[in-house]
C-alpha atoms as a PDB file:
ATOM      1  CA  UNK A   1       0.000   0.000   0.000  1.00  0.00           C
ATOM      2  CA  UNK A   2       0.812   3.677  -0.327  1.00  0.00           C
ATOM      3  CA  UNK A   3       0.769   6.459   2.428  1.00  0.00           C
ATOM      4  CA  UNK A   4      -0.757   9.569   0.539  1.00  0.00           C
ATOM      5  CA  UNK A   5       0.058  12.491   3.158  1.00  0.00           C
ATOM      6  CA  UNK A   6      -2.521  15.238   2.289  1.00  0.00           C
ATOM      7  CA  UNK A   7      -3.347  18.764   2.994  1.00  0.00           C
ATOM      8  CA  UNK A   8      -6.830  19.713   3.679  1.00  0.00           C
ATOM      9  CA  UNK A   9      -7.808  23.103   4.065  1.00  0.00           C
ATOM     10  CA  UNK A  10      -9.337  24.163   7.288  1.00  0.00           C
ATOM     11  CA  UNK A  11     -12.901  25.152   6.365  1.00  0.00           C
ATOM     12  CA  UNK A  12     -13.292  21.759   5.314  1.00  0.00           C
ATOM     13  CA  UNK A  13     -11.512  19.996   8.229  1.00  0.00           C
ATOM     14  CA  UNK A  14     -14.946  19.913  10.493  1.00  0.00           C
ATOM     15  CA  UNK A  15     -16.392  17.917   7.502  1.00  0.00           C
ATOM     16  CA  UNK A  16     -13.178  14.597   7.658  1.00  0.00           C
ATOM     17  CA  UNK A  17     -13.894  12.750  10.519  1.00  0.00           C
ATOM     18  CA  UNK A  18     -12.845   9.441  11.795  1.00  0.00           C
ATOM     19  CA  UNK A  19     -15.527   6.836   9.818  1.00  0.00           C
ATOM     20  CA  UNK A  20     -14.321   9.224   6.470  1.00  0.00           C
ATOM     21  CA  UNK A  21     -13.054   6.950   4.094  1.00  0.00           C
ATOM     22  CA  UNK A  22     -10.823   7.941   1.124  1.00  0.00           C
ATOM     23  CA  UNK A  23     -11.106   6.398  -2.515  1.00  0.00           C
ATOM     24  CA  UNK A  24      -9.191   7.184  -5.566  1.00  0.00           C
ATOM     25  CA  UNK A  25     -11.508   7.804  -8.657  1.00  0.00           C
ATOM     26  CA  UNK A  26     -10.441   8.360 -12.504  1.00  0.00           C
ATOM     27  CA  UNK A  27     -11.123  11.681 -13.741  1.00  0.00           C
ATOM     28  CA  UNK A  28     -10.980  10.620 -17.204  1.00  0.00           C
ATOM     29  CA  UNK A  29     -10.945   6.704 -18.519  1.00  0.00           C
ATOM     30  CA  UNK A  30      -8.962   8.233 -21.873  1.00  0.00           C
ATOM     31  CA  UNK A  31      -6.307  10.437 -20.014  1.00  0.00           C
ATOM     32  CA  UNK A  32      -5.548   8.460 -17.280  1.00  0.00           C
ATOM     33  CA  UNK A  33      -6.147  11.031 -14.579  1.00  0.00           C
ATOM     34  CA  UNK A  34      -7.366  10.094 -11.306  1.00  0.00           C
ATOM     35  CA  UNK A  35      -8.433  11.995  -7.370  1.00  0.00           C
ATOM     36  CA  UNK A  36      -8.474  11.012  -4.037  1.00  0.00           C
ATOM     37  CA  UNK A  37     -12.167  11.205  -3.178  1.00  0.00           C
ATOM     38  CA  UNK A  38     -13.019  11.856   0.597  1.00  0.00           C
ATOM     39  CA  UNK A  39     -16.576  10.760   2.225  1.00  0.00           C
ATOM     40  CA  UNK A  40     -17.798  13.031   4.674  1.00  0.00           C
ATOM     41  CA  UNK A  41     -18.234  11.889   8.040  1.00  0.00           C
ATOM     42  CA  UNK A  42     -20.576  11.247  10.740  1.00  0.00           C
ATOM     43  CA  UNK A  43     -20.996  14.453  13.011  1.00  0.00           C
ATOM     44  CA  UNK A  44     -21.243  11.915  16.352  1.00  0.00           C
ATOM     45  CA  UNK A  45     -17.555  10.325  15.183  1.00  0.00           C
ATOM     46  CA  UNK A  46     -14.350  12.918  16.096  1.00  0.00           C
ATOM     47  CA  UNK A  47     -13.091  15.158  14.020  1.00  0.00           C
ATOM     48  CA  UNK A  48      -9.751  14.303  12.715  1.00  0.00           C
ATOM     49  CA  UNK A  49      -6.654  16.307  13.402  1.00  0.00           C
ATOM     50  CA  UNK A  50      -3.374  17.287  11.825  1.00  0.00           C
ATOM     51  CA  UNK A  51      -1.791  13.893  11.817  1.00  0.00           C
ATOM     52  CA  UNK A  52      -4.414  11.597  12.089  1.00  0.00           C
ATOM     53  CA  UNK A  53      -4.921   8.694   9.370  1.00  0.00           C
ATOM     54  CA  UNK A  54      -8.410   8.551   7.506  1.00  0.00           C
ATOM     55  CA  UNK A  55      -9.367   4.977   6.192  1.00  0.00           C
ATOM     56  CA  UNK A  56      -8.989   3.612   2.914  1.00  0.00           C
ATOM     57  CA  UNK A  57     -10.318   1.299   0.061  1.00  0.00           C
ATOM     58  CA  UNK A  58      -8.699  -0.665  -2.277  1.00  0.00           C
ATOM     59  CA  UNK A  59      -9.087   1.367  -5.364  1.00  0.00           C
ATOM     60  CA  UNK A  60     -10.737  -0.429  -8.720  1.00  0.00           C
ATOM     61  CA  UNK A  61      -8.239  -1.553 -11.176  1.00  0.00           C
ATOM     62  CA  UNK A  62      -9.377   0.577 -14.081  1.00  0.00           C
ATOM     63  CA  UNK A  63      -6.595  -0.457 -16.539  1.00  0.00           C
ATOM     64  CA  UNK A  64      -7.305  -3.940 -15.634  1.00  0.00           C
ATOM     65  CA  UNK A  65     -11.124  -3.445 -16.112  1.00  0.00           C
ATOM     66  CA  UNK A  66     -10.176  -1.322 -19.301  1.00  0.00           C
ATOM     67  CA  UNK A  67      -8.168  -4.439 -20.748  1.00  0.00           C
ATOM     68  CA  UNK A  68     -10.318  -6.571 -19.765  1.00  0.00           C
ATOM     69  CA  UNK A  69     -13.330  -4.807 -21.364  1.00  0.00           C
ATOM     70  CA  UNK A  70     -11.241  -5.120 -24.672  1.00  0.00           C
ATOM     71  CA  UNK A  71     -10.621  -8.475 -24.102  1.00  0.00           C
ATOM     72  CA  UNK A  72     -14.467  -9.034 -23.914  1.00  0.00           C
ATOM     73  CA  UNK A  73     -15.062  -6.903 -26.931  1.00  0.00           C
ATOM     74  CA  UNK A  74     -11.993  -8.794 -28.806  1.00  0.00           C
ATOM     75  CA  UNK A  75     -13.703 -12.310 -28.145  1.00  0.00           C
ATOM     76  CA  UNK A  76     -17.245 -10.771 -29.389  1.00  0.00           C
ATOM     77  CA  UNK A  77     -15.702  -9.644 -32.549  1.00  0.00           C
ATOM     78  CA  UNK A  78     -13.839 -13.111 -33.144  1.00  0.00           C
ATOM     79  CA  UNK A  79     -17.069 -15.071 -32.443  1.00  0.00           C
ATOM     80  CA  UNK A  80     -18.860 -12.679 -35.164  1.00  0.00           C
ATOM     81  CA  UNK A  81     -16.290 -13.591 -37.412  1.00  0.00           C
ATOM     82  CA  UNK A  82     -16.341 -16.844 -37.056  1.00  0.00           C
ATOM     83  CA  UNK A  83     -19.778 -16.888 -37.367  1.00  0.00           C
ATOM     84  CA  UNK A  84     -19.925 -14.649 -40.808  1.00  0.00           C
ATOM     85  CA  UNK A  85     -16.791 -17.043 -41.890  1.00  0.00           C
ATOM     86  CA  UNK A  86     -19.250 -19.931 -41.405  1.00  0.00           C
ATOM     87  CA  UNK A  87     -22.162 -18.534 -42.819  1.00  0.00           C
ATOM     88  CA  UNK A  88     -19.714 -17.555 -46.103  1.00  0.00           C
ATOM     89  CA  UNK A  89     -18.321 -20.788 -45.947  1.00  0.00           C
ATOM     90  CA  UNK A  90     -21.830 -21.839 -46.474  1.00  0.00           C
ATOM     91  CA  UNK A  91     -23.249 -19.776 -48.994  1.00  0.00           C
ATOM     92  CA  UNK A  92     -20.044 -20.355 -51.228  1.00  0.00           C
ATOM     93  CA  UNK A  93     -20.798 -24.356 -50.436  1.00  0.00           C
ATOM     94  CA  UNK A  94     -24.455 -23.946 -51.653  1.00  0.00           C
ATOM     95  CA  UNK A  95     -23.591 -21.888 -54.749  1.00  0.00           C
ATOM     96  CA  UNK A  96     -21.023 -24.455 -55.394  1.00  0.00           C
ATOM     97  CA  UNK A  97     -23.522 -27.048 -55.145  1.00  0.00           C
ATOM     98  CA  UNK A  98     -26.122 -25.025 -56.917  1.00  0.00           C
ATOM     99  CA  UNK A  99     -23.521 -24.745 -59.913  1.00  0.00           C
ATOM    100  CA  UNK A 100     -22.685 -28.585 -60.046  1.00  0.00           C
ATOM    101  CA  UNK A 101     -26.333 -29.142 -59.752  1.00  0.00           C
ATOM    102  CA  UNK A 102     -26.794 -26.646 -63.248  1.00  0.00           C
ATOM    103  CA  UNK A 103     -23.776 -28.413 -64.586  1.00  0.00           C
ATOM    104  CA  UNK A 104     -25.007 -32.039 -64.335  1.00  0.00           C
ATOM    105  CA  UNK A 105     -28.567 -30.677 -65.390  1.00  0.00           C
ATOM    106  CA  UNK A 106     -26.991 -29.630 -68.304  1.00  0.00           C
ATOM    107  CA  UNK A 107     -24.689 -32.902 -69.073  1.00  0.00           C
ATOM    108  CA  UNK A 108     -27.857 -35.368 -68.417  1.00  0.00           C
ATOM    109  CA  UNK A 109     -30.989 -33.355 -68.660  1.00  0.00           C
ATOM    110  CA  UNK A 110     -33.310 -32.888 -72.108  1.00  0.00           C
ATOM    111  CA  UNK A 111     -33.145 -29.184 -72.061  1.00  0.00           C
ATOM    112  CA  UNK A 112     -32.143 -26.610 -74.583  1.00  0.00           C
ATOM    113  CA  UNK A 113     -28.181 -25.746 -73.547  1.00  0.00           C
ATOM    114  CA  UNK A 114     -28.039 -29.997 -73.623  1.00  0.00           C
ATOM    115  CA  UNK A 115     -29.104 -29.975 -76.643  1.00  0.00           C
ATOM    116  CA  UNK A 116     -27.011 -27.484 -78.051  1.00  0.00           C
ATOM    117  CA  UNK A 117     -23.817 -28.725 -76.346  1.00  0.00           C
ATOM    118  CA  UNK A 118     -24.161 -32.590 -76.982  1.00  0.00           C
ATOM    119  CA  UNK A 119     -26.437 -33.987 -79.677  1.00  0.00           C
ATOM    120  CA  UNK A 120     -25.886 -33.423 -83.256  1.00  0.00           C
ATOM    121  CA  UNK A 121     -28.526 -31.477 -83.525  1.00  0.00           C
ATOM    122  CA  UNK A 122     -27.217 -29.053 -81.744  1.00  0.00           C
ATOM    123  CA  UNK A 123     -24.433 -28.429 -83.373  1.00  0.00           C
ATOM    124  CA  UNK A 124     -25.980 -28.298 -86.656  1.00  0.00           C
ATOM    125  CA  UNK A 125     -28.171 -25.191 -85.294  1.00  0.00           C
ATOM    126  CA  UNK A 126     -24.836 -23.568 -83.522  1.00  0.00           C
ATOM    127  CA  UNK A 127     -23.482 -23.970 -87.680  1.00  0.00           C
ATOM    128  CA  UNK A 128     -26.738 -22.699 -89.023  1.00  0.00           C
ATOM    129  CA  UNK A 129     -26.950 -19.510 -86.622  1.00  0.00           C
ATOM    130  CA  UNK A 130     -23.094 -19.055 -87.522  1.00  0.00           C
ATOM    131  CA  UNK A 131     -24.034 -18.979 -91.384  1.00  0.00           C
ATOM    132  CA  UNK A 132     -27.184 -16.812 -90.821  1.00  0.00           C
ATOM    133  CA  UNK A 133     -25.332 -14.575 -88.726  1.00  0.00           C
ATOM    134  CA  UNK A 134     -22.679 -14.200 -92.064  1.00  0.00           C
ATOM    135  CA  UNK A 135     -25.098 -14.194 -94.408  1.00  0.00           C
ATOM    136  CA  UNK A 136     -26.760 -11.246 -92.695  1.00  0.00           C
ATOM    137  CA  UNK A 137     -23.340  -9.298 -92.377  1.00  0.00           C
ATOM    138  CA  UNK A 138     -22.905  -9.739 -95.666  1.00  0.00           C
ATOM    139  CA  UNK A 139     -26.739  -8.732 -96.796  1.00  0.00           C
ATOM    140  CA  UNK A 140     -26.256  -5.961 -93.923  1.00  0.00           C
ATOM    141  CA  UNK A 141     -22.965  -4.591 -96.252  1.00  0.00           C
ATOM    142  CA  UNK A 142     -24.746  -5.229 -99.792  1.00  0.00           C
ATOM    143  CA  UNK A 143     -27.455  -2.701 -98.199  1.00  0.00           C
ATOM    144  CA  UNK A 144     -24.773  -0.104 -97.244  1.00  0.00           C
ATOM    145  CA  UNK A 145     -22.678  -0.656-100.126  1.00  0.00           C
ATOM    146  CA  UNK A 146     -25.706   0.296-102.442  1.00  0.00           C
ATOM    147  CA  UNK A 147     -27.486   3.137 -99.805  1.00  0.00           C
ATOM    148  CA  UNK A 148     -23.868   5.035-100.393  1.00  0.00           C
ATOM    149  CA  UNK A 149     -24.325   4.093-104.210  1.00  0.00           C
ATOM    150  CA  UNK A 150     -27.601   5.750-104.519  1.00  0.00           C
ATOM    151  CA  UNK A 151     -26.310   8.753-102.539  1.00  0.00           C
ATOM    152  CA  UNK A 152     -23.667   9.437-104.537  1.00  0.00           C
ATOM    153  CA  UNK A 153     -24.479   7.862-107.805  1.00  0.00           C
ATOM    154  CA  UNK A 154     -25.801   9.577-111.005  1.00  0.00           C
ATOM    155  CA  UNK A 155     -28.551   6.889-111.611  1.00  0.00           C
ATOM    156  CA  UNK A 156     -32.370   7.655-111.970  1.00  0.00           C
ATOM    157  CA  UNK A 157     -33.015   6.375-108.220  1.00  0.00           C
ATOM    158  CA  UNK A 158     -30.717   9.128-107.149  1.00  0.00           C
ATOM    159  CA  UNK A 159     -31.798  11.849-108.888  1.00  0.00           C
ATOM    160  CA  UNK A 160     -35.461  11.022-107.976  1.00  0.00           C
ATOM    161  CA  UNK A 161     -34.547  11.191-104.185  1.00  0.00           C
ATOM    162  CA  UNK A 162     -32.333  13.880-104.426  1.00  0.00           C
ATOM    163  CA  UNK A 163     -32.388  16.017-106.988  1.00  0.00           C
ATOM    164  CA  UNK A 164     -35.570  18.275-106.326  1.00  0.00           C
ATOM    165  CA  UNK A 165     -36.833  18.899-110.121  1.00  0.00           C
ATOM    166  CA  UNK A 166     -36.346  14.997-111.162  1.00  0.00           C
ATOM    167  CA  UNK A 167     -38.188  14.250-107.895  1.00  0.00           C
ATOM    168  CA  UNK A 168     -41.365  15.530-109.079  1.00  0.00           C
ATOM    169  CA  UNK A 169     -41.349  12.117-111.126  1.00  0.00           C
ATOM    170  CA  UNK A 170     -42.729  10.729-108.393  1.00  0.00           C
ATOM    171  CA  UNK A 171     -45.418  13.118-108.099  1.00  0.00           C
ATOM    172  CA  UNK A 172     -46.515  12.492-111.575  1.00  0.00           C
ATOM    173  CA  UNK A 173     -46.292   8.888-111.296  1.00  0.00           C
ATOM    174  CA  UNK A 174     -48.322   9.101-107.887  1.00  0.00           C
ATOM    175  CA  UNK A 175     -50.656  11.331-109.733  1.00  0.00           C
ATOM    176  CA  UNK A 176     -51.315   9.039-113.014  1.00  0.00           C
ATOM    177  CA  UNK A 177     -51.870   6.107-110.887  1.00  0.00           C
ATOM    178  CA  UNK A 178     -54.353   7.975-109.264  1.00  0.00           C
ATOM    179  CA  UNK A 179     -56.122   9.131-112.240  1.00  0.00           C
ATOM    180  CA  UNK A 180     -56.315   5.483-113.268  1.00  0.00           C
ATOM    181  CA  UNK A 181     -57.615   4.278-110.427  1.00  0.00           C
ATOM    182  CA  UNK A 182     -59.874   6.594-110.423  1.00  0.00           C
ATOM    183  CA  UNK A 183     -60.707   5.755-114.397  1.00  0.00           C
ATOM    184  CA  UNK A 184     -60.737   2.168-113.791  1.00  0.00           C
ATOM    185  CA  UNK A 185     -64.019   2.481-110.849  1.00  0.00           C
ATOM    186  CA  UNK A 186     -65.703   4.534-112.865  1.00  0.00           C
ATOM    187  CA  UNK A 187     -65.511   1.788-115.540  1.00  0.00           C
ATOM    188  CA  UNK A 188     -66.674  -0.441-113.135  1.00  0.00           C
ATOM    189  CA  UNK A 189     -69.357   1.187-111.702  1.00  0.00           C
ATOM    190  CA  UNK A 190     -70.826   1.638-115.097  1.00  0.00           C
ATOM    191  CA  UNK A 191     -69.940   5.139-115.841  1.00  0.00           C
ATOM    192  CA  UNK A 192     -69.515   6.075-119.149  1.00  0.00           C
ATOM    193  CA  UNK A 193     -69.947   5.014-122.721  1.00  0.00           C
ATOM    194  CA  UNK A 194     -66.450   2.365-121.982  1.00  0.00           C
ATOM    195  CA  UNK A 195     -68.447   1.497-118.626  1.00  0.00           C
ATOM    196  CA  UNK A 196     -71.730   0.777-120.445  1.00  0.00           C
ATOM    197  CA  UNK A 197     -70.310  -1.500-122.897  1.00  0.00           C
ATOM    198  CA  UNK A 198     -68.317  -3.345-120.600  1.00  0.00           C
ATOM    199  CA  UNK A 199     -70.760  -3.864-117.959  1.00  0.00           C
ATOM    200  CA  UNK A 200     -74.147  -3.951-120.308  1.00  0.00           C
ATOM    201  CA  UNK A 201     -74.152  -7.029-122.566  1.00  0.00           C
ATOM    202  CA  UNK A 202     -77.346  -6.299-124.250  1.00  0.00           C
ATOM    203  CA  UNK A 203     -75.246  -2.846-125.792  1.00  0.00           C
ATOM    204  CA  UNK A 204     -72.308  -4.390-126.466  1.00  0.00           C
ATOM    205  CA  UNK A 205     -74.321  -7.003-129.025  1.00  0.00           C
ATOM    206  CA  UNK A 206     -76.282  -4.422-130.486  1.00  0.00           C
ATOM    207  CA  UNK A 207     -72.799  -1.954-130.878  1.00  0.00           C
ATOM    208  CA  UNK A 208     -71.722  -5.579-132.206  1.00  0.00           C
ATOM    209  CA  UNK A 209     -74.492  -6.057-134.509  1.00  0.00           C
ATOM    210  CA  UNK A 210     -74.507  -2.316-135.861  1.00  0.00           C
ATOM    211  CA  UNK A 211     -70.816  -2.447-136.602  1.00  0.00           C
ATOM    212  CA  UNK A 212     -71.263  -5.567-138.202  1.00  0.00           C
ATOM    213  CA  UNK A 213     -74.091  -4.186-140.685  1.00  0.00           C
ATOM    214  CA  UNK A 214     -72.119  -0.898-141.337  1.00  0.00           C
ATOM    215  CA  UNK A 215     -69.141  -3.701-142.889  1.00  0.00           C
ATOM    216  CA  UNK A 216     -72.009  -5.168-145.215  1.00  0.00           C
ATOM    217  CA  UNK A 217     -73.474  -1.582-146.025  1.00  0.00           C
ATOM    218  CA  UNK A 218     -71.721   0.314-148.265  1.00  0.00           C
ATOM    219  CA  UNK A 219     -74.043   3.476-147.578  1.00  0.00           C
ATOM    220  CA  UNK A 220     -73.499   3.356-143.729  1.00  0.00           C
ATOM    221  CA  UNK A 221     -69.867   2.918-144.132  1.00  0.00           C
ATOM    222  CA  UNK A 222     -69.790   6.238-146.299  1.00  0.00           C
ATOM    223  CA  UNK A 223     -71.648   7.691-143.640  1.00  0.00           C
ATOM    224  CA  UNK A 224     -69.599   6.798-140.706  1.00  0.00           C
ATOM    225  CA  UNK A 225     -66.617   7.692-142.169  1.00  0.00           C
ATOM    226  CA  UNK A 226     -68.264  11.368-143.416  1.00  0.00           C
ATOM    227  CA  UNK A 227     -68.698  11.828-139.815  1.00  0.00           C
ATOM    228  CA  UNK A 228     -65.691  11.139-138.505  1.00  0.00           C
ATOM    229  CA  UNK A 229     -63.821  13.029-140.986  1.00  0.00           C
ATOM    230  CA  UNK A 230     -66.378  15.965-140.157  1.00  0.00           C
ATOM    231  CA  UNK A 231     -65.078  15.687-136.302  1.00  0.00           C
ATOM    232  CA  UNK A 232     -61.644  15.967-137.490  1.00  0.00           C
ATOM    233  CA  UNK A 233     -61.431  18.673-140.036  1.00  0.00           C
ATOM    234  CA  UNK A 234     -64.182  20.423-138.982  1.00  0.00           C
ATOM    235  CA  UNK A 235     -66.590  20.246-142.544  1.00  0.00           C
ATOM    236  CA  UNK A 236     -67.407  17.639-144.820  1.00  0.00           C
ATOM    237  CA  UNK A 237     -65.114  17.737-148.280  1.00  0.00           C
END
């Protein structure tokens, strides 16, 4: 043990009596510091005077409590890893597993990826995807090769996309076919001297019949042809 000899200051000297007991105490668990704590005393016990011992206690080991409460915290943080280890060990085991599982599935099962890997069959589409995949690289370059050949090409196809005056071909095209479409219902619907006779039997036998007399009348031929030639010119000569 160690004799502390202290010096009290007298206002406080009526307050250390004889069933005082004196403690150190830390200050600060991080610095280290520690004080020598005093209990007050009993008024009935005597007051103690200059010279006089005051009791003791055996003061807590706080580095030992400190170590030790690392110690604690040390084995808590091993166990945890040991635990996560274990738990790791076993997801890694299971994935494992699950793999070998996917890999024998694959070597003995009926599927799609056995199929492909091990029968004939297989292999023969892995070839035929292989040549469709060229085939379309080289479709995929005809198409470019002739896009940049119509851009800068002097052809008909370019000039009708790019050059503004030629591209009013299309226009006109667009427009005839519309005209004939337009021709061609109204020839079906029945409108029209072409419509009649194509949709009217009973005219087209008597235009039949009429055209054949005017080939046996020699009168009616002079006549038809008088009138066309009066359409043309204008008067009869």
């Amino acid at each position: 043990k160690l004799e502390v000899v202290m010096r009290i200051e007298r206002k406080f000297q009526s307050r250390v009596r004889a069933n005082s007991m004196a403690s150190i105490k830390s200050l600060s668990y991080v610095t280290g510091d520690y004080y020598v704590e005093i209990s007050m005393g009993n008024s009935n016990s005597a007051m103690l005077k200059e010279g006089d011992f005051i009791q003791s206690t055996d003061p807590a080991d706080f580095s030992r409590a400190f170590e030790d409460g690392i110690n604690v915290v040390d084995s808590i943080y091993k166990n945890l890893k040991e635990i996560e280890e274990t738990r790791l060990f076993e997801r890694l085991s299971n994935s494992a597993k699950s793999l070998n599982d996917v890999i024998e599935e694959i070597k003995t099962g009926k599927g799609m990826l056995h199929a492909l890997i091990y029968e004939p069959e297989g292999k023969n589409l892995i070839d035929n995807i292989s040549k469709t995949s060229e085939h379309l690289r080289k479709v995929t370059q005809d198409v470019d090769r002739i896009t940049n050949q119509i851009k800068s090409g002097n052809g008909l196809l370019h000039a009708i996309l790019y050059d503004e005056e030629k591209g009013k071909i299309l226009d006109n095209l667009a427009q005839v076919t519309e005209d004939l479409k337009n021709v061609t219902e109204k020839i079906v619907e029945g409108e029209g001297s072409l419509g009649a006779i194509i949709n009217d039997p009973d005219l087209y036998d008597k235009l039949n019949q009429l055209l054949g007399g005017a080939n046996r009348s020699f009168i009616l031929r002079t006549l038809i042809r008088r009138s066309i030639k009066k359409d043309i010119s204008g008067e009869v000569k």
